[in-house]
N, C-alpha and C. Protein backbone atom coordinates (compact mmCIF):
# COMPACT_ATOMS: atom_id res chain seq x y z
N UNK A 1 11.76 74.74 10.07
CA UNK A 1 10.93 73.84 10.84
C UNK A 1 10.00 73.06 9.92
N UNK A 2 9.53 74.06 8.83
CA UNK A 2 8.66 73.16 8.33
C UNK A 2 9.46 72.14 7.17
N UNK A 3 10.35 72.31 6.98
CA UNK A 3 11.33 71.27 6.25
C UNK A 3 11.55 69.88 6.61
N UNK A 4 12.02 69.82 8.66
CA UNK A 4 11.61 68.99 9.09
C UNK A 4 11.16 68.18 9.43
N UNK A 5 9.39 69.00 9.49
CA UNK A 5 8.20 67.95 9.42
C UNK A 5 7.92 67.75 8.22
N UNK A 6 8.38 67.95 7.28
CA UNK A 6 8.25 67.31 5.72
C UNK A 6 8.72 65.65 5.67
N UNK A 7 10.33 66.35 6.12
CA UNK A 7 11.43 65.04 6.20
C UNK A 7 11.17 64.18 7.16
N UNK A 8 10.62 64.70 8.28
CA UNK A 8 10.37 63.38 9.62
C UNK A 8 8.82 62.36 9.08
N UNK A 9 7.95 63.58 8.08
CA UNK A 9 6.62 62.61 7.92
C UNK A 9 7.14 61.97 6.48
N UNK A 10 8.14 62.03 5.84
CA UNK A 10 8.34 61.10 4.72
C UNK A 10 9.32 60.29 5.07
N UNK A 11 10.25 60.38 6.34
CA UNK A 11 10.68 59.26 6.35
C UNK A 11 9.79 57.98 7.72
N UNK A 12 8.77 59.04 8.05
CA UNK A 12 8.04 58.35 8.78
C UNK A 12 7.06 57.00 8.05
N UNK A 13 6.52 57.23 6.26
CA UNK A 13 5.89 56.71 5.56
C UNK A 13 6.81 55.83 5.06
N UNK A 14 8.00 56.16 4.76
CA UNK A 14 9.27 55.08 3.98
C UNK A 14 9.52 53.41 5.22
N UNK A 15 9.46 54.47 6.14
CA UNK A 15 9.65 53.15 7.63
C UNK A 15 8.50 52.60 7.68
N UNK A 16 6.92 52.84 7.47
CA UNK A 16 5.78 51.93 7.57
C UNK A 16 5.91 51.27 6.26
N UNK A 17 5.97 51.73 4.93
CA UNK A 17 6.26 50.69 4.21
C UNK A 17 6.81 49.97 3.70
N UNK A 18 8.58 49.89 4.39
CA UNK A 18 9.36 49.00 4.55
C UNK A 18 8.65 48.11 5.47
N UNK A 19 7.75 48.24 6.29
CA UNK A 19 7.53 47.78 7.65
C UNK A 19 8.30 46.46 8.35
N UNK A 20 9.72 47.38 8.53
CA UNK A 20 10.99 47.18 9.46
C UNK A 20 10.23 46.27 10.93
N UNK A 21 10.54 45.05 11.06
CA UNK A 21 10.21 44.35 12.30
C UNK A 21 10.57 44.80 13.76
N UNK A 22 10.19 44.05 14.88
CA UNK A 22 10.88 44.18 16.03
C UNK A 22 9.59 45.36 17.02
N UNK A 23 10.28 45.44 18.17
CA UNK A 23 9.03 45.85 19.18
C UNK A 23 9.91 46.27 20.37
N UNK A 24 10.66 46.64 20.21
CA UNK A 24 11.62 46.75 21.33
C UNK A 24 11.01 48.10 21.98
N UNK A 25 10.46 48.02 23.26
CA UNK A 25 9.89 49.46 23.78
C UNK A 25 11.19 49.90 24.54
N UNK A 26 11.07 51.44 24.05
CA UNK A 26 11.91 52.17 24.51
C UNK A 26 12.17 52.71 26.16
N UNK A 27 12.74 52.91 26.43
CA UNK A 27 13.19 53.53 27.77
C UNK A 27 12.89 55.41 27.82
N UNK A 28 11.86 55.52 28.85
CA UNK A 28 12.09 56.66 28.71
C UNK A 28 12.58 57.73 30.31
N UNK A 29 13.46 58.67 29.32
CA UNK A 29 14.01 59.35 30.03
C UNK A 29 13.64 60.80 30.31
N UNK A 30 13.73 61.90 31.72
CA UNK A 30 13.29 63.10 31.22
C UNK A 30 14.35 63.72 31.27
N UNK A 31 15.43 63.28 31.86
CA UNK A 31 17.03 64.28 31.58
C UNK A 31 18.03 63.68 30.99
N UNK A 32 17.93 62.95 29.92
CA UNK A 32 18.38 62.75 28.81
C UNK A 32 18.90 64.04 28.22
N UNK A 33 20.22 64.10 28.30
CA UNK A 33 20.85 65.08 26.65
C UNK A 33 20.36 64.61 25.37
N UNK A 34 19.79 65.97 24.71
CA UNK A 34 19.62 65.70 23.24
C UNK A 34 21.46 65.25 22.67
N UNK A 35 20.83 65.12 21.47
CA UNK A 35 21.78 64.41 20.93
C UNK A 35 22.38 65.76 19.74
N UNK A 36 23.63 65.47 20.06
CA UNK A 36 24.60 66.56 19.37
C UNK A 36 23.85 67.21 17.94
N UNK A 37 23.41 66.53 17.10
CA UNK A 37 23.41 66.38 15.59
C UNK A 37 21.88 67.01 15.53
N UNK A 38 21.21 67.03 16.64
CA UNK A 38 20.00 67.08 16.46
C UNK A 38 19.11 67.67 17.37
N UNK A 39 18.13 68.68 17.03
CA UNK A 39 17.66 69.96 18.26
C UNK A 39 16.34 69.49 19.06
N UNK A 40 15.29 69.86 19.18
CA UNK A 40 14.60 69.34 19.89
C UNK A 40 13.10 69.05 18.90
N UNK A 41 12.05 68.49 19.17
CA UNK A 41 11.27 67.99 17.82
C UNK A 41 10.13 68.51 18.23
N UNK A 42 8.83 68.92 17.06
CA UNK A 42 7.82 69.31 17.68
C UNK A 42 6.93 68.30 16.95
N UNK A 43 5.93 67.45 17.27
CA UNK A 43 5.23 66.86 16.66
C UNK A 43 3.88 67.33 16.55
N UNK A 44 3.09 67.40 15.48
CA UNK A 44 1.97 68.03 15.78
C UNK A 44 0.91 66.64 15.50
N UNK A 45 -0.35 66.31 16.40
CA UNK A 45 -0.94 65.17 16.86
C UNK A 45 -2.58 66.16 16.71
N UNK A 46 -3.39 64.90 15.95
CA UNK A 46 -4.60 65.40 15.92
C UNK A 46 -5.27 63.94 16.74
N UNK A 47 -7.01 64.26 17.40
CA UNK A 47 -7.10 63.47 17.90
C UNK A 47 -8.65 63.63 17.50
N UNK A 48 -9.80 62.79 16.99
CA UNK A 48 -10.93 63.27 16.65
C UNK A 48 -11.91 62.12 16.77
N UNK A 49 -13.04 62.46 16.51
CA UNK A 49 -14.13 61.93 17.18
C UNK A 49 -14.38 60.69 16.34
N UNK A 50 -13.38 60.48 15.01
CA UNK A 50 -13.74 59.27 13.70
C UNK A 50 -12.94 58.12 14.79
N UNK A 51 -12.58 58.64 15.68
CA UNK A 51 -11.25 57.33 16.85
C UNK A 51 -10.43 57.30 16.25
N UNK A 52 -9.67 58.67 15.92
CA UNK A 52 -8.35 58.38 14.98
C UNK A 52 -7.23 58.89 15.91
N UNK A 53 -5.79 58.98 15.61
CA UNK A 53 -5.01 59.24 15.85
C UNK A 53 -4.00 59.88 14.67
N UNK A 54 -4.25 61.58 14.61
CA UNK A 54 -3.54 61.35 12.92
C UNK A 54 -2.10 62.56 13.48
N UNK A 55 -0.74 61.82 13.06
CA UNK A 55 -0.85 61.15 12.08
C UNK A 55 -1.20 59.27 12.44
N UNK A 56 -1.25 58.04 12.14
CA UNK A 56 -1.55 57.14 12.42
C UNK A 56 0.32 56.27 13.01
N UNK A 57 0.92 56.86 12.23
CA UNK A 57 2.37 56.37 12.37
C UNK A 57 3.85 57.94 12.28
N UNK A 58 4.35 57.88 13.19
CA UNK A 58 5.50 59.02 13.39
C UNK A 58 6.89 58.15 13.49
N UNK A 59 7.99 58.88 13.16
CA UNK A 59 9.25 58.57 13.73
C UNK A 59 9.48 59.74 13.90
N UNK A 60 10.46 59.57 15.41
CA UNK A 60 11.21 60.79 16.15
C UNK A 60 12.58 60.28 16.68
N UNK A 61 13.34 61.34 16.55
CA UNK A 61 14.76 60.60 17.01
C UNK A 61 14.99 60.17 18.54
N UNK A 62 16.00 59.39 19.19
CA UNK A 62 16.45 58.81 20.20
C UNK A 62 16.92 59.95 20.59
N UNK A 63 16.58 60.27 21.78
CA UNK A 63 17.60 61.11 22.54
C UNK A 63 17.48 62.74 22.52
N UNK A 64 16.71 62.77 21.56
CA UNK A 64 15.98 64.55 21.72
C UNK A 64 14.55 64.97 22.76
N UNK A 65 14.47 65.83 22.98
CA UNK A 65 13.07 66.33 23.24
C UNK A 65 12.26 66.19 22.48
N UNK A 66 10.93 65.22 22.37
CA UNK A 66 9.75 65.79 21.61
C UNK A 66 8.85 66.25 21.97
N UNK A 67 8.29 67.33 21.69
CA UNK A 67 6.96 68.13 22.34
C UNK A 67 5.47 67.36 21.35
N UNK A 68 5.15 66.82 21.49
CA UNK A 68 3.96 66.55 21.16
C UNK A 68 2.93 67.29 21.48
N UNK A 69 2.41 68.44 20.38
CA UNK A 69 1.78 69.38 20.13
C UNK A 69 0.08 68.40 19.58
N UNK A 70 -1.02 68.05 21.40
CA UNK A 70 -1.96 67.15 20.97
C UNK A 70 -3.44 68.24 20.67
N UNK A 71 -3.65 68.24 19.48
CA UNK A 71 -5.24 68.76 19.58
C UNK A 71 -6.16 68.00 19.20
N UNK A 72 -7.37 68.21 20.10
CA UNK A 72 -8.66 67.56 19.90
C UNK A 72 -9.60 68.33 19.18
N UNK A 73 -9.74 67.85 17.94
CA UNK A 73 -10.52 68.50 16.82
C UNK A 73 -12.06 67.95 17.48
N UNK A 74 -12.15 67.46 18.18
CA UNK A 74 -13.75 66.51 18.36
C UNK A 74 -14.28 67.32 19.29
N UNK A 75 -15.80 66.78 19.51
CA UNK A 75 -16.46 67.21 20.82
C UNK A 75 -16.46 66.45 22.10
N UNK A 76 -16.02 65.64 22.40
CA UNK A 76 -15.61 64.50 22.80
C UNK A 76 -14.38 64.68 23.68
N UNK A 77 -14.10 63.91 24.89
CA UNK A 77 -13.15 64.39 25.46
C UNK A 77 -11.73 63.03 24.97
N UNK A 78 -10.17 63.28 25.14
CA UNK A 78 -9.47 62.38 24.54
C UNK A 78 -8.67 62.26 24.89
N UNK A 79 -7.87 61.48 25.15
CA UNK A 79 -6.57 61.04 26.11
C UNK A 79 -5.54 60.96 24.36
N UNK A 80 -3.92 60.55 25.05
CA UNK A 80 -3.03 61.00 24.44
C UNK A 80 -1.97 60.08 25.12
N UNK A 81 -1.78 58.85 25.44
CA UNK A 81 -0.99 57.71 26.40
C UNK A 81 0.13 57.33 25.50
N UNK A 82 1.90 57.77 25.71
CA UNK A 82 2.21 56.80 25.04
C UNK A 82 3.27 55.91 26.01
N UNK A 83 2.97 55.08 25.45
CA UNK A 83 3.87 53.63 26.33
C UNK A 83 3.35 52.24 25.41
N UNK A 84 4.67 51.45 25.87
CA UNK A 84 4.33 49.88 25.09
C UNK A 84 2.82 49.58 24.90
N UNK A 85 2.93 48.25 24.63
CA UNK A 85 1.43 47.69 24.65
C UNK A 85 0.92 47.51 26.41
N UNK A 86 2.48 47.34 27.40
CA UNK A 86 1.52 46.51 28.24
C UNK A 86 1.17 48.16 29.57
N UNK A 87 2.20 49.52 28.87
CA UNK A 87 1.70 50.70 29.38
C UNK A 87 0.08 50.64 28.86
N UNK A 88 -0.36 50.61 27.65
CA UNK A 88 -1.60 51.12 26.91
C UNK A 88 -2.39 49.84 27.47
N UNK A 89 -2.04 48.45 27.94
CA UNK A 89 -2.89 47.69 28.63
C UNK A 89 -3.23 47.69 30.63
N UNK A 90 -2.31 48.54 30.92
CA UNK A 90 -2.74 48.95 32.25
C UNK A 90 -3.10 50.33 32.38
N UNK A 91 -3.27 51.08 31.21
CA UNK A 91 -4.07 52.25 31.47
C UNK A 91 -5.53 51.93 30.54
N UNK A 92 -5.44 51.02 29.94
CA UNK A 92 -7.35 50.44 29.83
C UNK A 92 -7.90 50.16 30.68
N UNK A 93 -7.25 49.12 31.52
CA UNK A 93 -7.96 49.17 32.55
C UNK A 93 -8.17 50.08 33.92
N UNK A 94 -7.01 50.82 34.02
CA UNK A 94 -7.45 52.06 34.81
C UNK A 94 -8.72 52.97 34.67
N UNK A 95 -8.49 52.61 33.61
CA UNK A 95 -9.96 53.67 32.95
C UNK A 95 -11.16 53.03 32.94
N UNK A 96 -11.24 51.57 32.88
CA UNK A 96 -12.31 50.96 32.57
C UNK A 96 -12.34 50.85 34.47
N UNK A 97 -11.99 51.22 35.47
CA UNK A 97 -12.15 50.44 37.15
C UNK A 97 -12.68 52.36 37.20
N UNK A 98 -12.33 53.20 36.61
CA UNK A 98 -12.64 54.62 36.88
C UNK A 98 -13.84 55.33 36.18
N UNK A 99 -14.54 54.11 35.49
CA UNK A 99 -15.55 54.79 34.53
C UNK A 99 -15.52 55.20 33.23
N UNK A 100 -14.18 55.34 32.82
CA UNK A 100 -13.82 55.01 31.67
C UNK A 100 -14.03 57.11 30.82
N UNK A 101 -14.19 57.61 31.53
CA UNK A 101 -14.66 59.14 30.71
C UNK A 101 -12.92 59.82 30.36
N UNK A 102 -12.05 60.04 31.13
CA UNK A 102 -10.75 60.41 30.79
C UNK A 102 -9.87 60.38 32.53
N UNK A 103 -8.80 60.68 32.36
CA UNK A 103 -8.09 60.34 32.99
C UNK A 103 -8.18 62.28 34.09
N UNK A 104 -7.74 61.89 35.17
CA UNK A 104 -8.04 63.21 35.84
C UNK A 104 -6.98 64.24 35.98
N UNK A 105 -5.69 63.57 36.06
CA UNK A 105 -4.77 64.42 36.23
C UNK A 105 -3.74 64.14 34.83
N UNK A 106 -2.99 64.81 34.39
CA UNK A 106 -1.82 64.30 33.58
C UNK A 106 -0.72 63.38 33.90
N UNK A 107 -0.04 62.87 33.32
CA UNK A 107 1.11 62.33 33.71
C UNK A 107 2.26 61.88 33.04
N UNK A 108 3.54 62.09 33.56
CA UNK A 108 4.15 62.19 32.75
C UNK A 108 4.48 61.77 31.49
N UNK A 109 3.88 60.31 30.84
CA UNK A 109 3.53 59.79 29.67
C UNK A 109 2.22 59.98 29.18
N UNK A 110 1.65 61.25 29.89
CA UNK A 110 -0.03 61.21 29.13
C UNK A 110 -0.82 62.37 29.36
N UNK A 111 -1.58 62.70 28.71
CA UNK A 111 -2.73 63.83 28.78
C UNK A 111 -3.77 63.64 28.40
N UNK A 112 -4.99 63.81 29.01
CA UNK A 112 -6.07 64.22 28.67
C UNK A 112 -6.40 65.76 27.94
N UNK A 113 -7.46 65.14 26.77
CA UNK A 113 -7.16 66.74 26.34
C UNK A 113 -8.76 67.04 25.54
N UNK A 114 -9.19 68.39 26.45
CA UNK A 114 -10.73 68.19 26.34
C UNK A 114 -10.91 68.71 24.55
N UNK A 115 -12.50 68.66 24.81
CA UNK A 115 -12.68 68.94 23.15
C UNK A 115 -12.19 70.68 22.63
N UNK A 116 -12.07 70.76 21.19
CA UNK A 116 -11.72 71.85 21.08
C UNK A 116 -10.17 72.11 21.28
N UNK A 117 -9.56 71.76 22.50
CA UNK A 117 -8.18 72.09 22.96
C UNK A 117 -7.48 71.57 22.47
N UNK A 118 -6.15 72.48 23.19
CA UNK A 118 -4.16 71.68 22.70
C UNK A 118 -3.86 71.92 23.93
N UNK A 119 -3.01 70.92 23.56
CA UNK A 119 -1.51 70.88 24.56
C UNK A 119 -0.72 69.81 24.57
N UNK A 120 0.61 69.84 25.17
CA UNK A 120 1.90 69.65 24.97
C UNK A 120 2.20 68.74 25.77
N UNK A 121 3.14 67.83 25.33
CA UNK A 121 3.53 66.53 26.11
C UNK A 121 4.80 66.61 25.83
N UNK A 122 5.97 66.51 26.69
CA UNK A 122 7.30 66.36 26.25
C UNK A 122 8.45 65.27 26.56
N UNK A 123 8.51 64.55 25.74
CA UNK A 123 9.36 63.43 26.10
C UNK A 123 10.61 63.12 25.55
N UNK A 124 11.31 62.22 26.47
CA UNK A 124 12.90 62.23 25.39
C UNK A 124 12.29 60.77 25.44
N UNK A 125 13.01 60.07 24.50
CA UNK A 125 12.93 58.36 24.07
C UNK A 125 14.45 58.35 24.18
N UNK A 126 14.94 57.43 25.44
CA UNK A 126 16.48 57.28 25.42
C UNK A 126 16.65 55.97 24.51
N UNK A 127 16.30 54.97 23.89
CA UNK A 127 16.47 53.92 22.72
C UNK A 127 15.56 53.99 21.96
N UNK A 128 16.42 53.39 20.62
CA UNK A 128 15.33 53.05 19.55
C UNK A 128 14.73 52.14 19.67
N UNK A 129 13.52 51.94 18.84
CA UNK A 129 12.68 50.95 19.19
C UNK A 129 11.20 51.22 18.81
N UNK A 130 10.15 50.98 19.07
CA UNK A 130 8.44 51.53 18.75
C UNK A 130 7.91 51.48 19.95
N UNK A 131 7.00 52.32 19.95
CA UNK A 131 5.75 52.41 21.54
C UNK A 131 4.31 52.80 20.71
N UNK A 132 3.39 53.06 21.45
CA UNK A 132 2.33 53.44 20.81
C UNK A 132 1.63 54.65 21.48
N UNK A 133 0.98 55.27 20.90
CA UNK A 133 -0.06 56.31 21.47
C UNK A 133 -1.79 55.48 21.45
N UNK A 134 -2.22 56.15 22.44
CA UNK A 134 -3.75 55.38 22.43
C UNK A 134 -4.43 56.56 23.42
N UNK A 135 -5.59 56.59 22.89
CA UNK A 135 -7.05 57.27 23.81
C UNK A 135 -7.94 55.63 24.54
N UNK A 136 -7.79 56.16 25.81
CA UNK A 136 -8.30 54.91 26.38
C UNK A 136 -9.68 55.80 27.17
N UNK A 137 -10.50 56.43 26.12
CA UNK A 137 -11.74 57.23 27.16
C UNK A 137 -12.79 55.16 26.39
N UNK A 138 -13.10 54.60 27.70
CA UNK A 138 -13.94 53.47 27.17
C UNK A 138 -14.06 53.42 26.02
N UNK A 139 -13.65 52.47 25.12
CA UNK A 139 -14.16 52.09 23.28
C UNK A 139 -13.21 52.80 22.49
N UNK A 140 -12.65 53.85 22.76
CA UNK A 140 -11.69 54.35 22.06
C UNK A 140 -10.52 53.56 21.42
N UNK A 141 -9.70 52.81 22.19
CA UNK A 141 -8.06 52.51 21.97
C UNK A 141 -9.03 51.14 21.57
N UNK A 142 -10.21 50.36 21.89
CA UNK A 142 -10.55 48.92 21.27
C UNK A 142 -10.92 49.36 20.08
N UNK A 143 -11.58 50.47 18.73
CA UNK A 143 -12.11 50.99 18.17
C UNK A 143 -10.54 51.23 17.29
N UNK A 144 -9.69 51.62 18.02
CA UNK A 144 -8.74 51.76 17.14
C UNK A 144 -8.04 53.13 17.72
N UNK A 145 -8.17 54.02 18.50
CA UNK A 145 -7.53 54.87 18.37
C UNK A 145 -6.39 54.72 18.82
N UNK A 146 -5.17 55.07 17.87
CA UNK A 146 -3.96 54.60 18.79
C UNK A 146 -2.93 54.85 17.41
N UNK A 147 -1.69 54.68 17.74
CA UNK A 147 -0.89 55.60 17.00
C UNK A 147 0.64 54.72 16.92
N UNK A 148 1.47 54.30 15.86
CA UNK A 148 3.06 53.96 16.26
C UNK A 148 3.69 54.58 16.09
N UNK A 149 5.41 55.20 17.25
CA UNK A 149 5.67 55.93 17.35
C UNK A 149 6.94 55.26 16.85
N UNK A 150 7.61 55.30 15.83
CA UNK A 150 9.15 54.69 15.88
C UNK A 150 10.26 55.70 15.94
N UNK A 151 11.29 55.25 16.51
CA UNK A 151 12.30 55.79 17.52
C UNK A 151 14.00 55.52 17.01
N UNK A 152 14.41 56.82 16.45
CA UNK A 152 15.57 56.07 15.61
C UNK A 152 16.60 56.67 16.32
């Protein structure tokens, strides 16, 4: 496992600094078959009070499970959204018509995740393509927190 996340975060750095074009948001699926060649992925996601998102850039394969393993190192409470730009632009404003503190329930592209804590998000990405992660608690995702996810 840990070989994996060696190989997924160095070829995750090789793909930002090729920085390969295009924006194609992916389709997502939750009963998607993984894909023959390849088992299911665990990503591990930090989320902290500097408005970061680390790591800042991931690739995960098409067509597997990824568990996105999110902890909030902060005191601060932090969301965990991933979808295109115009998902991460209608959950700003959800948040900004709701007060903007975190989101109340989970859903299937997202978690809130209080300070201190983890937990798990699991998604298949049925195409390749990029999406993003973002904390939309007010000032957060404008500040920067937010994440690219590319999808091979």
């Amino acid at each position: 496992m840990h070989r994996l996340h060696v190989a997924l975060s160095t070829l995750a750095l090789t793909l930002v600094l090729a920085a390969c074009g295009g924006s194609a948001s992916p389709s997502l699926e939750s009963s998607a078959e993984p894909a023959a060649s390849a088992g299911p992925v665990r990503v591990e996601v930090t989320l902290t009070d500097k408005l970061t998102i680390e790591p800042a850039a991931r690739t995960v394969p098409a067509g597997v499970p990824v568990t996105f393993v999110v902890t909030n190192t902060g005191a601060v409470l932090h969301e965990f959204v991933v979808g295109d730009e115009e998902v991460q632009a209608e959950h700003e404003e959800e948040m900004k018509e709701a007060g903007g503190m975190t989101m109340v329930d989970d859903e299937p592209n997202a978690i809130g995740v209080e300070a201190g804590q983890t937990k798990e998000l699991v998604m298949t990405f049925a195409d390749p393509g990029t999406t993003l992660a973002g904390c939309h608690v007010v000032g957060h995702y404008g500040a920067g927190m937010k994440a690219t996810i590319t999808i091979q």
